[in-house]
N, C-alpha and C. Protein backbone atom coordinates (compact mmCIF):
# COMPACT_ATOMS: atom_id res chain seq x y z
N UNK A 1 58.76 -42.90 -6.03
CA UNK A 1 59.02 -41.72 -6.83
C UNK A 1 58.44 -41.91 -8.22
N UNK A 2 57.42 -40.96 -8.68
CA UNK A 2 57.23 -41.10 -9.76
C UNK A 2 58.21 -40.92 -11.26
N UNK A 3 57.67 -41.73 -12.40
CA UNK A 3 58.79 -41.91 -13.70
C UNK A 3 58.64 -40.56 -14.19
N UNK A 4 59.34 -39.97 -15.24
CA UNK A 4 58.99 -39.21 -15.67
C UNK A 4 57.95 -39.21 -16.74
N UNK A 5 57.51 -40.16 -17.25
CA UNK A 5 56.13 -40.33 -18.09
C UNK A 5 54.95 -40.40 -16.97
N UNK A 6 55.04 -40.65 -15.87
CA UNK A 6 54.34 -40.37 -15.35
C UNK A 6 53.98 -38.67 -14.90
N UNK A 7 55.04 -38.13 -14.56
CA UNK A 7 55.18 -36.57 -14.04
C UNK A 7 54.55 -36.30 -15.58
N UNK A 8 54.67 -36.35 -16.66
CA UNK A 8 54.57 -36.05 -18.23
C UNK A 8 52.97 -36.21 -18.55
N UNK A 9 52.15 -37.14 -17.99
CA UNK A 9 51.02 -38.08 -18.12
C UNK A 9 49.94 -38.38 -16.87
N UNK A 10 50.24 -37.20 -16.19
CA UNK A 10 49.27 -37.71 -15.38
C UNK A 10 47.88 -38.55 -15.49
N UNK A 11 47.11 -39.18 -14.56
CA UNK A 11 45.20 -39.28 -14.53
C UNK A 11 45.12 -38.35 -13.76
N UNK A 12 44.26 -36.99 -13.96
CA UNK A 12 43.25 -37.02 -12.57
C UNK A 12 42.57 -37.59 -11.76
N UNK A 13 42.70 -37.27 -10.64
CA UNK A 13 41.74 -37.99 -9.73
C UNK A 13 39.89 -37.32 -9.68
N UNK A 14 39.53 -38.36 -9.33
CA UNK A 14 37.48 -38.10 -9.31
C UNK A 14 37.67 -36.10 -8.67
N UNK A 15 38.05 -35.82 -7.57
CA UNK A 15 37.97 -34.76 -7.29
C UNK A 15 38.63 -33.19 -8.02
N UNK A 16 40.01 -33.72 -8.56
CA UNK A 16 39.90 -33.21 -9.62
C UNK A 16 39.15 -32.92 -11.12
N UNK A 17 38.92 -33.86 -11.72
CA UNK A 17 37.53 -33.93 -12.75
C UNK A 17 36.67 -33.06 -11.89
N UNK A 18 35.93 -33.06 -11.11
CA UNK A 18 34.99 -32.43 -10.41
C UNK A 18 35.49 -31.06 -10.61
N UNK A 19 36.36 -30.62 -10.35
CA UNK A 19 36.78 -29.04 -9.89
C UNK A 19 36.67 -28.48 -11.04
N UNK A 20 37.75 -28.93 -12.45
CA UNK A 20 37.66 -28.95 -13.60
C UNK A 20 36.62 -28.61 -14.88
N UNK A 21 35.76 -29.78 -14.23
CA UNK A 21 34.12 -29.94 -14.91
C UNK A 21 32.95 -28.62 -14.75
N UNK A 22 33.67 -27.79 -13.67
CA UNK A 22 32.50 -26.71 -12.85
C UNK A 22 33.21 -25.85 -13.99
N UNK A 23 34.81 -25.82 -14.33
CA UNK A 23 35.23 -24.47 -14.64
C UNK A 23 35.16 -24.69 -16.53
N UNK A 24 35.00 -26.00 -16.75
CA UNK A 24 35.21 -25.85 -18.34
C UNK A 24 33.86 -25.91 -19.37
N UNK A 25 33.46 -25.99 -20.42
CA UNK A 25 32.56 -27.00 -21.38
C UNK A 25 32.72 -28.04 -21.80
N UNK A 26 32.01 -28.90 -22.31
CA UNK A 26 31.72 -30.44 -22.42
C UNK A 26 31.84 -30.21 -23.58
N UNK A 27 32.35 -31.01 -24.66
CA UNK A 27 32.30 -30.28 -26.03
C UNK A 27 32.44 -32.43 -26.69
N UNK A 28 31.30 -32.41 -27.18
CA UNK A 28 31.37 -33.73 -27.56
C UNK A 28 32.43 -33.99 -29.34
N UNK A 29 33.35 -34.92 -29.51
CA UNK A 29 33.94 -34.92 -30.55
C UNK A 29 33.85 -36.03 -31.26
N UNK A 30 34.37 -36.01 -32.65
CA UNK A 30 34.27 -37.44 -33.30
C UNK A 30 35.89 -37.61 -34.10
N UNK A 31 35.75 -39.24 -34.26
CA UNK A 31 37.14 -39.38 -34.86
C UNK A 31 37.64 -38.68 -35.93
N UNK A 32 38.37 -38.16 -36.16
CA UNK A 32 39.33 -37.54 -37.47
C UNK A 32 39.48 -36.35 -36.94
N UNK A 33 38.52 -35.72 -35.75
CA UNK A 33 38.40 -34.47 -35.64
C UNK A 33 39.82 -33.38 -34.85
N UNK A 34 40.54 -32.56 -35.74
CA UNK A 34 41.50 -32.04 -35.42
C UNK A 34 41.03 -31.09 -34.51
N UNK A 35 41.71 -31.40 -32.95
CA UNK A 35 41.12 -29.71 -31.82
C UNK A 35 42.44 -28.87 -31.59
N UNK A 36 43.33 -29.01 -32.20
CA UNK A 36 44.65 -28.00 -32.60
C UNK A 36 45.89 -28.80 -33.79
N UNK A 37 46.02 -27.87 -33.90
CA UNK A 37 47.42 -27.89 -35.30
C UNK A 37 49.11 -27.44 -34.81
N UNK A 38 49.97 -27.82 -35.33
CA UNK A 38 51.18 -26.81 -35.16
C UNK A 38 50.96 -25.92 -35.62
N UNK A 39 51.69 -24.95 -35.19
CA UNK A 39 51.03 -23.87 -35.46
C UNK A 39 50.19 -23.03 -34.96
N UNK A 40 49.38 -23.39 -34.37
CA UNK A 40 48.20 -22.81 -33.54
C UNK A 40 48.77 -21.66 -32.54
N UNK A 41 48.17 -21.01 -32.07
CA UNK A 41 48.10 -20.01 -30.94
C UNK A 41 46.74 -20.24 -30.14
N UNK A 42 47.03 -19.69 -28.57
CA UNK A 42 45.66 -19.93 -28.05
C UNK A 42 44.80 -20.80 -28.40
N UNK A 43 45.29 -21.88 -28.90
CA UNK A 43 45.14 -23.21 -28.58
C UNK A 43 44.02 -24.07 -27.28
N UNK A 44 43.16 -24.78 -27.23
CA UNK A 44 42.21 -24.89 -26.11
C UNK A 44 42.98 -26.38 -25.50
N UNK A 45 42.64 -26.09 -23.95
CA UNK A 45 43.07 -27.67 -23.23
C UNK A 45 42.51 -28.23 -23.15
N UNK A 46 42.19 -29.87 -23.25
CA UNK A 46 41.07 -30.20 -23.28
C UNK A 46 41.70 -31.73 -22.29
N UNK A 47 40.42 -32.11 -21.26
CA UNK A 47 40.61 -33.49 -20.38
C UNK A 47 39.78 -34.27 -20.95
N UNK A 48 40.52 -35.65 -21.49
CA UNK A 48 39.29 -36.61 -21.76
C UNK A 48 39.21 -37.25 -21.34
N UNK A 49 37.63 -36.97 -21.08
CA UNK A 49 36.34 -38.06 -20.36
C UNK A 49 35.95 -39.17 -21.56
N UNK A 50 35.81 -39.56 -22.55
CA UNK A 50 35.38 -40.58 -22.97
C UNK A 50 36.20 -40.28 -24.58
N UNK A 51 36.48 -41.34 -25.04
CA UNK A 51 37.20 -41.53 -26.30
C UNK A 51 38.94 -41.02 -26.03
N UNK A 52 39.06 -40.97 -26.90
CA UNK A 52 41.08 -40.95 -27.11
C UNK A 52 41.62 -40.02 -28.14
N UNK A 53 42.75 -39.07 -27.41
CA UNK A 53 43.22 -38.06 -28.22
C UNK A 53 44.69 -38.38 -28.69
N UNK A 54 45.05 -38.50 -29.83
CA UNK A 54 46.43 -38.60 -30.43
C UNK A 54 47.32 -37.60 -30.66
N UNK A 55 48.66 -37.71 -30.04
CA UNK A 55 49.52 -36.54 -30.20
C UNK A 55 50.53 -36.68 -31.07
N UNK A 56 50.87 -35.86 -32.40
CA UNK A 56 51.45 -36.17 -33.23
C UNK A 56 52.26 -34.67 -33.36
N UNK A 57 53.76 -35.34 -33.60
CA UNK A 57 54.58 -34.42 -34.63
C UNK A 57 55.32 -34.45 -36.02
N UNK A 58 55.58 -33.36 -36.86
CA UNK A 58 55.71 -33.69 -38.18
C UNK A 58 57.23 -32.90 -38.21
N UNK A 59 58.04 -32.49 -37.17
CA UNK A 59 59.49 -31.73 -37.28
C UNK A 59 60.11 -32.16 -38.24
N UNK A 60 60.18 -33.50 -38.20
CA UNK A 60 61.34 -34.13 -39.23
C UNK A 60 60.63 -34.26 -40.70
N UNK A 61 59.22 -33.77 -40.76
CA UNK A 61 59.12 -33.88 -42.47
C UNK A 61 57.90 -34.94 -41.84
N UNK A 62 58.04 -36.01 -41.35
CA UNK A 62 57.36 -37.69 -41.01
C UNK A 62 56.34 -37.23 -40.12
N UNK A 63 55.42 -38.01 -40.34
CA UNK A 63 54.12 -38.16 -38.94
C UNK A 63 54.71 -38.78 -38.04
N UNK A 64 55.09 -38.28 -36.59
CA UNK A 64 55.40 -39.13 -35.63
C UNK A 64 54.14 -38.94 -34.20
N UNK A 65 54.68 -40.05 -34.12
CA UNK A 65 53.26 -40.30 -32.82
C UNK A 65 54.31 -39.76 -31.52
N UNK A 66 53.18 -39.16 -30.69
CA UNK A 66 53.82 -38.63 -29.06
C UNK A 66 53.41 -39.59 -28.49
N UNK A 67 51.99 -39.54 -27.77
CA UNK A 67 51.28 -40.05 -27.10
C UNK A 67 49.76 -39.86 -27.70
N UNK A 68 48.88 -41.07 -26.69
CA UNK A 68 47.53 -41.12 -26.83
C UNK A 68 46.88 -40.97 -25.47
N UNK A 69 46.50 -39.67 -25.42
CA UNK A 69 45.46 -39.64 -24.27
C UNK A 69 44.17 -39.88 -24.01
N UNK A 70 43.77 -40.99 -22.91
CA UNK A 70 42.89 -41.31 -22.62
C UNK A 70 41.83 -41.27 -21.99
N UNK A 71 40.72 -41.53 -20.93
CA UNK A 71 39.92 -40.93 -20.04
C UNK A 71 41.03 -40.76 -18.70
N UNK A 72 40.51 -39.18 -18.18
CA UNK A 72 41.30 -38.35 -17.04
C UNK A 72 42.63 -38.05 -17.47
N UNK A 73 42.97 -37.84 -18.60
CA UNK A 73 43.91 -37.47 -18.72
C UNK A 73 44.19 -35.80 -19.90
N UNK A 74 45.12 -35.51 -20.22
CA UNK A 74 44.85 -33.94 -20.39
C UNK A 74 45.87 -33.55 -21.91
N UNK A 75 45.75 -32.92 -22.78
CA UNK A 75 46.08 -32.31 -23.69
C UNK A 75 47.21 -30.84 -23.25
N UNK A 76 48.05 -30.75 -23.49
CA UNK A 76 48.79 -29.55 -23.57
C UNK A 76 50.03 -29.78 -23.38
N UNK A 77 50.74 -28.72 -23.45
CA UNK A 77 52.33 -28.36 -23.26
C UNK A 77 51.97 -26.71 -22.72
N UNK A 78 53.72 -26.45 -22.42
CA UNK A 78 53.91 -25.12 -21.76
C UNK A 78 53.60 -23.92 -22.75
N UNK A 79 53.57 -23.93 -23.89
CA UNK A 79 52.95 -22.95 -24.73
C UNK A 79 51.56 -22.61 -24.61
N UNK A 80 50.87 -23.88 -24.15
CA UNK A 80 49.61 -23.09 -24.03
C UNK A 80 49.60 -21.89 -23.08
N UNK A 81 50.59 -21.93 -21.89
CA UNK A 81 50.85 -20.95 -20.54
C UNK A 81 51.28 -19.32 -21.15
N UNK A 82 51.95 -19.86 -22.20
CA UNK A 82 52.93 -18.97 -22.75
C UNK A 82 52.45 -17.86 -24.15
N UNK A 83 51.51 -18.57 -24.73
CA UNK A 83 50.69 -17.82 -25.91
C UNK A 83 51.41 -18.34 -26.91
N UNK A 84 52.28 -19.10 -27.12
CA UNK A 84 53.65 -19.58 -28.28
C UNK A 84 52.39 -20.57 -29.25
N UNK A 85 53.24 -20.62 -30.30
CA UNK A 85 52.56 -21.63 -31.23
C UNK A 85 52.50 -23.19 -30.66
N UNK A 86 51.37 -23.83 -31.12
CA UNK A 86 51.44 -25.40 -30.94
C UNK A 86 52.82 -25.79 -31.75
N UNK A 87 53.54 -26.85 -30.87
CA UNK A 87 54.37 -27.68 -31.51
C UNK A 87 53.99 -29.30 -32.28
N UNK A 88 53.10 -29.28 -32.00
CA UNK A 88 52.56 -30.56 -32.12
C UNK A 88 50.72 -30.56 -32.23
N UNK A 89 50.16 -31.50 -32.97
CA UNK A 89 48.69 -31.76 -33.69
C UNK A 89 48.01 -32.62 -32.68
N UNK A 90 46.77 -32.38 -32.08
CA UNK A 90 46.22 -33.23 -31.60
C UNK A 90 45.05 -33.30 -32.35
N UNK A 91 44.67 -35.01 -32.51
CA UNK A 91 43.36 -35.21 -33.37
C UNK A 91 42.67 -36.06 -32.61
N UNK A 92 41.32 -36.17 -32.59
CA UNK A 92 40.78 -37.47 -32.06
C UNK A 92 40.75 -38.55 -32.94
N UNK A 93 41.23 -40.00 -32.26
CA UNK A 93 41.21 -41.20 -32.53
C UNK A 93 39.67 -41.88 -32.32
N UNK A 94 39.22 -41.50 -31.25
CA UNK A 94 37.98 -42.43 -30.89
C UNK A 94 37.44 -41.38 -29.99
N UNK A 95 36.08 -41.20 -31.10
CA UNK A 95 35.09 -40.05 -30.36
C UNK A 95 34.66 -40.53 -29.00
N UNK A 96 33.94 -38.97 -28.61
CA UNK A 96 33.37 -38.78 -26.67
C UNK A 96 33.34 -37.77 -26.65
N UNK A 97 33.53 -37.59 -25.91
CA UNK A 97 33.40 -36.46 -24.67
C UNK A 97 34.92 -35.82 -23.96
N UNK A 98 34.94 -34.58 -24.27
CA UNK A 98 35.59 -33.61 -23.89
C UNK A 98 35.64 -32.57 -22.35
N UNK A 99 36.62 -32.31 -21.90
CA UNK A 99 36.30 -31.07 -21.24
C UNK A 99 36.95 -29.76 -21.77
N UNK A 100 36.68 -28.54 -22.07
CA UNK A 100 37.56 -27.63 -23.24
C UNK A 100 37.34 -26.61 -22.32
N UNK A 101 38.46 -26.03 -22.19
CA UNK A 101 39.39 -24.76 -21.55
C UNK A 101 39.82 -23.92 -22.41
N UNK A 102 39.33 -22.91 -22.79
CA UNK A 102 40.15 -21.72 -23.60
C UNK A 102 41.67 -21.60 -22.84
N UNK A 103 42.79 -20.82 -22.89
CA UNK A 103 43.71 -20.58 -22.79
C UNK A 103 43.66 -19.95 -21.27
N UNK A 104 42.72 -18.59 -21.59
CA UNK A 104 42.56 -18.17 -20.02
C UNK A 104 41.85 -18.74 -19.13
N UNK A 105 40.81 -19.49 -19.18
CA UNK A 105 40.28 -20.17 -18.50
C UNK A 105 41.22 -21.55 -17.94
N UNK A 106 42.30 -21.98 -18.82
CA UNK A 106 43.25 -22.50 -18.07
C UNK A 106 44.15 -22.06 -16.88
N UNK A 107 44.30 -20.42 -17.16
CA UNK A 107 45.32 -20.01 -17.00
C UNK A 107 44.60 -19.94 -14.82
N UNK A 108 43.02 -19.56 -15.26
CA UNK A 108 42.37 -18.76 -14.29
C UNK A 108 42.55 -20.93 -13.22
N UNK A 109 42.49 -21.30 -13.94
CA UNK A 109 42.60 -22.87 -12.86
C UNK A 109 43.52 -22.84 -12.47
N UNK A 110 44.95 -22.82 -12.83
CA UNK A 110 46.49 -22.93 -12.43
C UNK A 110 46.24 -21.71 -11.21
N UNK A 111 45.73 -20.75 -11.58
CA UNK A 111 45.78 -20.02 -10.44
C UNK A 111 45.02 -20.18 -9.05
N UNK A 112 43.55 -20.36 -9.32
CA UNK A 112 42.72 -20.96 -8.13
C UNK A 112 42.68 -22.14 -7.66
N UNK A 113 43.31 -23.26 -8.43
CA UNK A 113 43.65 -24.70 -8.29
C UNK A 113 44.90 -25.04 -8.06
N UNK A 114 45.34 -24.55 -7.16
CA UNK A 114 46.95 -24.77 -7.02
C UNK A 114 47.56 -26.31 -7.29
N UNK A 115 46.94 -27.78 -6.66
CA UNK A 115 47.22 -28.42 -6.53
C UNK A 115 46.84 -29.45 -8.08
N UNK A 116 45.61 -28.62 -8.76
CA UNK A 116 45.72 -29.06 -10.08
C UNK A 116 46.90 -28.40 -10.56
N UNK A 117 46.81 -26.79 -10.54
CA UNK A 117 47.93 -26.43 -11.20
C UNK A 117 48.99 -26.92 -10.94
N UNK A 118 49.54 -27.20 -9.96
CA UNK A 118 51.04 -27.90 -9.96
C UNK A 118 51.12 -29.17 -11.13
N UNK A 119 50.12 -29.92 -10.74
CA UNK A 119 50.26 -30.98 -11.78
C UNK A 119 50.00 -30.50 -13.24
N UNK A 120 49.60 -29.52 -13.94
CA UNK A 120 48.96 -29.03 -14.86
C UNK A 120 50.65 -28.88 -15.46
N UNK A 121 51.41 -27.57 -14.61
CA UNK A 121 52.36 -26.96 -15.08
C UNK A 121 53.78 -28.26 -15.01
N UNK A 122 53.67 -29.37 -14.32
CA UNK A 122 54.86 -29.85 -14.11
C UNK A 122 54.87 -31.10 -15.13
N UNK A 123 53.19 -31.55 -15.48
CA UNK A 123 53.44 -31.82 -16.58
C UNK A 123 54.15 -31.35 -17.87
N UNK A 124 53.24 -30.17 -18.36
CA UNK A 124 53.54 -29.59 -19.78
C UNK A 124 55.12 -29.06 -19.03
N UNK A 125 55.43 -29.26 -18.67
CA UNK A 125 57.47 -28.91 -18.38
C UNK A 125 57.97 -30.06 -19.06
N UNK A 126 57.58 -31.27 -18.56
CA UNK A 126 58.17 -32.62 -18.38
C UNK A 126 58.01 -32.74 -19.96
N UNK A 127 56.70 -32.65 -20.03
CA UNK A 127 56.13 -33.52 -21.98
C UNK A 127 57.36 -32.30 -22.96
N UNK A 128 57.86 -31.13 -22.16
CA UNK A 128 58.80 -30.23 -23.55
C UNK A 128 60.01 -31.14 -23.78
N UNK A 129 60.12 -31.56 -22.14
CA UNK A 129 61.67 -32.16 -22.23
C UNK A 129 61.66 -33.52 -22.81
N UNK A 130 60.59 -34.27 -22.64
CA UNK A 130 61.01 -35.97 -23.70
C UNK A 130 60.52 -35.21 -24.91
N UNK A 131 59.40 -34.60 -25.23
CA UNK A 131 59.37 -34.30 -27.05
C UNK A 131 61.23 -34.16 -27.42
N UNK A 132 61.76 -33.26 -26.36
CA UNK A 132 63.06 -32.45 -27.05
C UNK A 132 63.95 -33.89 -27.29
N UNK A 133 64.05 -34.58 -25.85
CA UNK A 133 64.57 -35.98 -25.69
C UNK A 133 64.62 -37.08 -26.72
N UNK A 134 63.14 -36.61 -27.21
CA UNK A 134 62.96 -37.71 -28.51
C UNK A 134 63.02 -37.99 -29.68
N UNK A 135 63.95 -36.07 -29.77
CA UNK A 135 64.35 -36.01 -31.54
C UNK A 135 63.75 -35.08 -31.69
N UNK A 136 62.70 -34.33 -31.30
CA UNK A 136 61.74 -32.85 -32.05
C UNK A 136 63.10 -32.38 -32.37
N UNK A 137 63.04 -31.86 -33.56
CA UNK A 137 63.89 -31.06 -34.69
C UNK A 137 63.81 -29.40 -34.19
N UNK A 138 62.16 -29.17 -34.52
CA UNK A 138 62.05 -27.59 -34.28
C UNK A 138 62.54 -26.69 -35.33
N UNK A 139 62.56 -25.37 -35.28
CA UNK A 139 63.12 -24.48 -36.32
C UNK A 139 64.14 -25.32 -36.67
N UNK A 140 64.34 -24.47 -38.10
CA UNK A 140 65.55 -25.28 -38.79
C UNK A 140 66.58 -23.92 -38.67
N UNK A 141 67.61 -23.83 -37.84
CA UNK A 141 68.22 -22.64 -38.14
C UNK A 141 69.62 -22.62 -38.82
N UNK A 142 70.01 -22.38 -40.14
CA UNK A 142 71.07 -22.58 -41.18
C UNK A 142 71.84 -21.41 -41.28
N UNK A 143 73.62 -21.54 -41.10
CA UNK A 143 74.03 -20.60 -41.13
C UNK A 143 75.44 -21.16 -40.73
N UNK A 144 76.27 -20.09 -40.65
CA UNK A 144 77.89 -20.11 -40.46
C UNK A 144 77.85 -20.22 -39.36
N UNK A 145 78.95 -20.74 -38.44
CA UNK A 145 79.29 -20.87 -37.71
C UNK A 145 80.35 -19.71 -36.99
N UNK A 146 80.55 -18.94 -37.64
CA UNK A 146 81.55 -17.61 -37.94
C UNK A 146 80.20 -16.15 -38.03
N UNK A 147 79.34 -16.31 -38.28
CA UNK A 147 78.27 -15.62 -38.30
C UNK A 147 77.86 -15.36 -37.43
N UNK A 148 77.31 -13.68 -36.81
CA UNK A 148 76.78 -13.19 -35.71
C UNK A 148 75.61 -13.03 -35.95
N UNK A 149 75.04 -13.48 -37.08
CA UNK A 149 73.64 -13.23 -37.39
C UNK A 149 73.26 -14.26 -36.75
N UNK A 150 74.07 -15.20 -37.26
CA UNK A 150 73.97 -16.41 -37.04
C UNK A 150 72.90 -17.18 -35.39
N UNK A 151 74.36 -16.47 -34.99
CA UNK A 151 74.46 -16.62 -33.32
C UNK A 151 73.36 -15.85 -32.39
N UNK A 152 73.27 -15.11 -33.16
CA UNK A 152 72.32 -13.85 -32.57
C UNK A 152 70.71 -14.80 -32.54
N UNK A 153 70.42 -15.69 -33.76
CA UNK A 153 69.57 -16.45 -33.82
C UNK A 153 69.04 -17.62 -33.33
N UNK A 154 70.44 -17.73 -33.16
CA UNK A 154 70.58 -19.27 -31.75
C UNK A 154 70.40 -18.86 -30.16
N UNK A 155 70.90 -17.71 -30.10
CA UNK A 155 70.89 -17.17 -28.63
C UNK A 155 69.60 -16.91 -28.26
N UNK A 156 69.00 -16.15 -29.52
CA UNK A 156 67.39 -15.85 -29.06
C UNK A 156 66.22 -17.04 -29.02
N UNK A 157 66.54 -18.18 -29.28
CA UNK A 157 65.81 -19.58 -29.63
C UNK A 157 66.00 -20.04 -28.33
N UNK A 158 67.58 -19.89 -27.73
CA UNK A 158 68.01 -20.33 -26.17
C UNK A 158 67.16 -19.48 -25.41
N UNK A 159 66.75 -18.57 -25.37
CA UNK A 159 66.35 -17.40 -24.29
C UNK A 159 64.53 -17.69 -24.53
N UNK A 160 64.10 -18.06 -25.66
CA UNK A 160 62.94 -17.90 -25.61
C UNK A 160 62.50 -19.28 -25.64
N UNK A 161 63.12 -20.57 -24.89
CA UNK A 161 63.10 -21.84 -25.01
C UNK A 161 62.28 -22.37 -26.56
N UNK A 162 62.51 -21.99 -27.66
CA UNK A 162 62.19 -22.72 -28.64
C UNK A 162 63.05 -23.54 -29.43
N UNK A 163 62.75 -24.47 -29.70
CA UNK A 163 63.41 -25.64 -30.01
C UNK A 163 63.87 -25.67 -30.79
N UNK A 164 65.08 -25.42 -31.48
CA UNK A 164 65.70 -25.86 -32.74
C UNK A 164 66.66 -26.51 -33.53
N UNK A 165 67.17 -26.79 -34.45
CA UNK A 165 68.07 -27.41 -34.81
C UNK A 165 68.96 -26.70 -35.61
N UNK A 166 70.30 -26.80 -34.99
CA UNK A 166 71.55 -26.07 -35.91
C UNK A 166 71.81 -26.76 -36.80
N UNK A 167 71.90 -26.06 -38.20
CA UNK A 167 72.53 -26.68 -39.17
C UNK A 167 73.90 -25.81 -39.54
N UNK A 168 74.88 -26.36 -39.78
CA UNK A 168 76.37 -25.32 -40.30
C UNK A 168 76.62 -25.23 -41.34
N UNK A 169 76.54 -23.81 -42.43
CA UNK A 169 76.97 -24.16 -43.44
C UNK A 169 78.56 -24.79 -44.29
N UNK A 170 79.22 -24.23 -42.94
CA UNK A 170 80.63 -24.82 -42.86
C UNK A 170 81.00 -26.10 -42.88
N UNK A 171 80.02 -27.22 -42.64
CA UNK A 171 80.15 -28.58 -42.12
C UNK A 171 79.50 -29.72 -42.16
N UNK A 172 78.05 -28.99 -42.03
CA UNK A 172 76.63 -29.44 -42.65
C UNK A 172 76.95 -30.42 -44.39
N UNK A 173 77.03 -31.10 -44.85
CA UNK A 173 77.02 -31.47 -46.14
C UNK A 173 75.67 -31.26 -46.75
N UNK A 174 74.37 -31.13 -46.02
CA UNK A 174 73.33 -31.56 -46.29
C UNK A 174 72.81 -30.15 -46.19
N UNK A 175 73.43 -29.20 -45.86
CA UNK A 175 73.31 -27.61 -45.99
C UNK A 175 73.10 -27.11 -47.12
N UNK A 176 73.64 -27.01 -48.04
CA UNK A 176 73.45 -26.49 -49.38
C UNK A 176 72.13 -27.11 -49.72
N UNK A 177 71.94 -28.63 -49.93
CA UNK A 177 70.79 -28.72 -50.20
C UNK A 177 69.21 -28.55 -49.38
N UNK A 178 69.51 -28.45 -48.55
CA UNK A 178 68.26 -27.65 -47.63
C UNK A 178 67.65 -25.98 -47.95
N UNK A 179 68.70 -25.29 -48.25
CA UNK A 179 68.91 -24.15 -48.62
C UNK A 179 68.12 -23.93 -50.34
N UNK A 180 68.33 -24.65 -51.13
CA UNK A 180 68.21 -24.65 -52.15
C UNK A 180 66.73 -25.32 -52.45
C-alpha cells in the first residue's frame, strides 16, 4: 500500500512522460526562476524533466519549504482544477527542462488520460491535506465568537475548502494585536 507522500509525490512512468510530452511545451528554465506565486490564478503545471523545483510557503509570515520536485515528477495542487489562487510559490532550484501545461490543457489530460488523471487528481488531494497537516495557516479570519458575521465567514471557507485560521476576539490574547 502506498504512503501518503507517496499518493502526494508521485514519478511518472516512461509511458506516461510520453503521453504528457505530445500534449504539453518544453519550456527550458534557470535557477531563481519563479513559474508561480501565491496568489496566482491559472497558474501553469509543469513535469520536471531535468533540474529541480522548490515548493515553498509563507502562511505564517516565514519561508517554509514543502517539497522539492525532481525529474518525473509534477508541480500542482487542487486549485489548479479549481481556478482558486496558488497557495504556495514554486521557484526553480537547479535549471532544465520543463514540461508546461496551461490550466486547460491540464484540465483536457485529466480528461483523455484517465489513468494519468487519477494520479494527477489524487495527488493534488493528498499534497492539500499534509500542507493543511503541516501547519498552513491560510486566511486569517478574526472575530467573535458570538458573531454571525463571524460564522457566516467560517462556514463559507468550510464550503469552499479554503484554508483558514480562526482567531477569537473573545480569547485570542494575540487578537487585538493582529488587528491593530
Amino acid at each position: 500500500m502506498s504512503s501518503d507522500h507517496e499518493v502526494a509525490f508521485p514519478i511518472f512512468s516512461a509511458g506516461d512522460l510520453a503521453a504528457l510530452t505530445a500534449r504539453s511545451h518544453i519550456r527550458e528554465v534557470g535557477a531563481g526562476e519563479v513559474l508561480f506565486a501565491e496568489g496566482d490564478r491559472n497558474f501553469c503545471f509543469f513535469v520536471v524533466l531535468e533540474g529541480a523545483v522548490e515548493i515553498v510557503e509563507h502562511s505564517s509570515g516565514a519561508s517554509l519549504p514543502v517539497t522539492v520536485h525532481r525529474p518525473e515528477e509534477f508541480t500542482g495542487d487542487v486549485d489548479m482544477l479549481t481556478g482558486r489562487s496558488a497557495l504556495v510559490t514554486a521557484r526553480v532550484t537547479e535549471g532544465g527542462r520543463l514540461l508546461q501545461l496551461s490550466t486547460e490543457e491540464l484540465r483536457r489530460v485529466v480528461d483523455e488520460l484517465p489513468e494519468v488523471g487519477e494520479t494527477i487528481v489524487k495527488a493534488f488531494l493528498m499534497r492539500r491535506t499534509l500542507l493543511l497537516g503541516q501547519g498552513f495557516e491560510g486566511v486569517k479570519i478574526i472575530g467573535s465568537r458570538f458573531s454571525p458575521e463571524a460564522h457566516r465567514l467560517r462556514d463559507f471557507a468550510v464550503r469552499n475548502a479554503i484554508p483558514f485560521t480562526w482567531i477569537d476576539l473573545d480569547s485570542d490574547e494575540q487578537a487585538d494585536a493582529l488587528l491593530r
